[in-house]
Protein backbone atom coordinates (compact mmCIF):
# COMPACT_ATOMS: atom_id res chain seq x y z
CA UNK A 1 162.25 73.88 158.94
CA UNK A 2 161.23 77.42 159.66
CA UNK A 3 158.60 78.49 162.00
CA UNK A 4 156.71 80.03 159.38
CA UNK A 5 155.11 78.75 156.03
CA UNK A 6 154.10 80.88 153.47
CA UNK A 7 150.91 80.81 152.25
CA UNK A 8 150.37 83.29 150.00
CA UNK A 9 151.44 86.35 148.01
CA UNK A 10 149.80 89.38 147.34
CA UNK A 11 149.61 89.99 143.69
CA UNK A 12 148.69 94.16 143.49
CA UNK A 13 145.29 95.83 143.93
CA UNK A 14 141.87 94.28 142.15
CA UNK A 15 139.41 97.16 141.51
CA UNK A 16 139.78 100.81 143.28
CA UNK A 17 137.79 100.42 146.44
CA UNK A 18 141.08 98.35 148.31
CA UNK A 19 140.77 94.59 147.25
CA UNK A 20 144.11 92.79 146.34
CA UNK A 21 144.64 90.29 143.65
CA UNK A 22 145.58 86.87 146.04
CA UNK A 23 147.72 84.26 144.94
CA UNK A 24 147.30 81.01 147.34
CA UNK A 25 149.81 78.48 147.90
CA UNK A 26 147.25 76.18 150.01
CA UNK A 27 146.00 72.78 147.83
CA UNK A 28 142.54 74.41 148.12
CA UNK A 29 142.95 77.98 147.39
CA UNK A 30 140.48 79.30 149.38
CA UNK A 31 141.55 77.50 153.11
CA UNK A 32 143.92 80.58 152.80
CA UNK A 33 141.41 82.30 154.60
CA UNK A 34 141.01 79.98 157.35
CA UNK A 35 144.55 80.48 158.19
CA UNK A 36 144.21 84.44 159.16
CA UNK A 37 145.39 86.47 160.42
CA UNK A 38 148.22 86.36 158.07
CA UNK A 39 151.77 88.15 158.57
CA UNK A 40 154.02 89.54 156.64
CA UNK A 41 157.56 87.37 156.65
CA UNK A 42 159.21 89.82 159.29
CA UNK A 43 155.89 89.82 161.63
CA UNK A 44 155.49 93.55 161.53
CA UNK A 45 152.22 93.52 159.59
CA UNK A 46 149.08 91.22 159.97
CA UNK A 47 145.80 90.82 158.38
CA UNK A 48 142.80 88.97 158.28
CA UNK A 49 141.46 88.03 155.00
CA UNK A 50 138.10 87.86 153.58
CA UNK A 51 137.96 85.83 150.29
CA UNK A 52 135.40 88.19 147.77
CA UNK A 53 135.42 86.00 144.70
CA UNK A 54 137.64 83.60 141.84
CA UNK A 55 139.51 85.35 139.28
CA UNK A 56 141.33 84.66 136.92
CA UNK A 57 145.17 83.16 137.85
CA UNK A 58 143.77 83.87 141.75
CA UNK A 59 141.02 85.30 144.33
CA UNK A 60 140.03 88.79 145.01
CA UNK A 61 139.74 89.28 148.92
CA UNK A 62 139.97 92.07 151.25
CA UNK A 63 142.50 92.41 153.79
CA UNK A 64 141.94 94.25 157.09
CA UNK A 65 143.27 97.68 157.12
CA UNK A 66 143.53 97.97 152.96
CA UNK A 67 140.54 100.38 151.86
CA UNK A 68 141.86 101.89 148.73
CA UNK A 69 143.87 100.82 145.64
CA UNK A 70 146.86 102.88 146.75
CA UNK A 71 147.34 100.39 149.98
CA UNK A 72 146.70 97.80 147.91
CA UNK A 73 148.61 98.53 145.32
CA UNK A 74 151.58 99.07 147.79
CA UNK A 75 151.54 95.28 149.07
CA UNK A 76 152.38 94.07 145.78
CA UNK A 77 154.76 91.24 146.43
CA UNK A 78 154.05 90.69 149.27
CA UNK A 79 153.86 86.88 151.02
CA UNK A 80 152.03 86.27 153.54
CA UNK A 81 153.00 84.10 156.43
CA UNK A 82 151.05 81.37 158.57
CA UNK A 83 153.09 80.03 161.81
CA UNK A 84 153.57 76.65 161.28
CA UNK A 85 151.36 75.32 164.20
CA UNK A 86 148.18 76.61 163.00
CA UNK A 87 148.51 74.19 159.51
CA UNK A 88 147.34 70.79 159.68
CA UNK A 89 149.58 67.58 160.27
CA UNK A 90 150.21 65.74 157.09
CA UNK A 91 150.01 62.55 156.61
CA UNK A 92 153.74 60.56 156.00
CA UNK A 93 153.88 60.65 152.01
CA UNK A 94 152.60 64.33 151.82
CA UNK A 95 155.07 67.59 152.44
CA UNK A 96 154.54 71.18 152.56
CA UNK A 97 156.39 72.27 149.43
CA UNK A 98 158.26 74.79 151.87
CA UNK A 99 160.28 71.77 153.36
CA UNK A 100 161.47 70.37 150.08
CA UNK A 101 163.16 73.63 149.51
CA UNK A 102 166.96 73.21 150.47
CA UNK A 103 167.29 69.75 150.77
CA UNK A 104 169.81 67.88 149.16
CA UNK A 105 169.25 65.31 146.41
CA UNK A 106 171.00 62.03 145.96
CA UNK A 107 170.70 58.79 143.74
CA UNK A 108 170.64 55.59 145.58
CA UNK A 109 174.26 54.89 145.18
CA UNK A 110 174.61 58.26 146.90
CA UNK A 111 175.96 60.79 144.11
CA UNK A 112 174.68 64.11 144.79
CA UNK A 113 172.06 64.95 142.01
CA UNK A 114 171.52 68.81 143.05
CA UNK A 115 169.70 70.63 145.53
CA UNK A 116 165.64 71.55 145.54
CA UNK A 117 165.46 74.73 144.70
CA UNK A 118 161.61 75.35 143.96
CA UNK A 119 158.45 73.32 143.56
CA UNK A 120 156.17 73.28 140.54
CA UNK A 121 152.88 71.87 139.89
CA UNK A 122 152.37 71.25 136.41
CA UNK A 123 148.73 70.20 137.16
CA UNK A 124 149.00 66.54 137.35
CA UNK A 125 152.04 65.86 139.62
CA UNK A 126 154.71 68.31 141.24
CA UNK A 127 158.09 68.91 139.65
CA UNK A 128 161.42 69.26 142.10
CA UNK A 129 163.77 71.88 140.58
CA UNK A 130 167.11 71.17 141.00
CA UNK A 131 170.04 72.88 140.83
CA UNK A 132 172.66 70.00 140.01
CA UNK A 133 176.30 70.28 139.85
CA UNK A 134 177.95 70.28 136.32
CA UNK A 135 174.47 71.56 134.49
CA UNK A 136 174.19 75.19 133.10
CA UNK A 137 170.70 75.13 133.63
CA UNK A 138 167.99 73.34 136.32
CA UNK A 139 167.07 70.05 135.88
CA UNK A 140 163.05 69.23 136.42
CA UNK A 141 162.60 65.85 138.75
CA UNK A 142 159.47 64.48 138.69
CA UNK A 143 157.89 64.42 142.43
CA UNK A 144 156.29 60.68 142.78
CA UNK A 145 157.24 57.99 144.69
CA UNK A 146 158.68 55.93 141.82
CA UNK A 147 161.51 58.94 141.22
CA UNK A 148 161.33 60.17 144.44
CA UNK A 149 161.15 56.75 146.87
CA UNK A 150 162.87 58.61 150.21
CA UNK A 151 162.44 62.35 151.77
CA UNK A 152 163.91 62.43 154.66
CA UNK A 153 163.42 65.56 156.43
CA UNK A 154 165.33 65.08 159.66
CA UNK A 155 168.49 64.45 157.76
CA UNK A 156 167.67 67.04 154.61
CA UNK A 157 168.10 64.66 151.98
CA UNK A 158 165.99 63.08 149.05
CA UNK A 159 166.99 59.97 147.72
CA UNK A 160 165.74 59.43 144.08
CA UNK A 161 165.68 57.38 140.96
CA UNK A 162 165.94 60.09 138.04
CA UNK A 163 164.74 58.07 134.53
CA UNK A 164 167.69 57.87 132.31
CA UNK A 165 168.99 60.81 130.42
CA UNK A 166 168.04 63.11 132.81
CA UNK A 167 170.90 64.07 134.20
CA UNK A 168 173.30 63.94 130.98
């Protein structure tokens, strides 16, 4: 698990007077700010962050040190980076999506099903892509605790129950 999770990523410039378009990766998208200051994912910049308002597909906010569209403009793509310390403590059924990313996926027999590559959220429950040996393309795993009955962090594995045909 790394030191840092990532939070956020800056989506361009909202307006001409320096706010940026903010995507949030926190379950309620405005505890980004609550986080701050934020850092970029080699530490050398940091900002504090001011939510303005809701748009649409994210928030407008204003960073510290971003006054015109040019500066914002320039952080396009860029995540932004909480240490890990400063989140809350989930509870034992709950994981930050950054710590599913990597681990290795097995059935309960043990055959290796793939590895997580990326987390969705579909809106009702989260999706574990996998990329799975054998398949040309990645296979979507359903993220509950009927599929998924065992993450186990400290060793980097999942243990799950794919429904049939899944894996064909």
């Amino acid at each position: 698990m790394s030191d840092k999770v990532c939070v956020g990523a800056i989506a361009g410039a909202f307006g001409v007077r320096g706010e940026v378009r903010l995507k949030s990766f926190t379950a309620v998208p405005e505890d980004i700010a609550s986080y701050t200051p934020l850092e970029t994912e080699d530490g050398k910049h940091s900002y504090t962050v001011r939510i303005t308002r809701q748009i649409k597909n994210g928030l407008a906010a204003r960073l510290s040190g971003v006054t015109n569209k040019d500066a914002a403009d320039a952080l396009r793509g860029t995540q932004l980076f909480v240490p890990r310390d400063r989140l809350p403590t989930l509870p034992d059924d709950e994981f930050y999506h950054a710590d599913l990313i990597g681990l290795t996926v097995s059935d309960t027999g043990g055959t290796p099903l793939g590895k997580v590559m990326a987390v969705h959220n579909n809106g009702a429950d989260d999706l574990l892509e996998l990329s799975a040996p054998g398949q040309k393309q990645t296979v979507l795993l359903p993220f509950t605790k009927a599929v998924v009955p065992t993450v186990d962090l400290s060793q980097g594995r999942i243990v799950a129950e794919p429904p049939d045909g899944l894996f064909s």
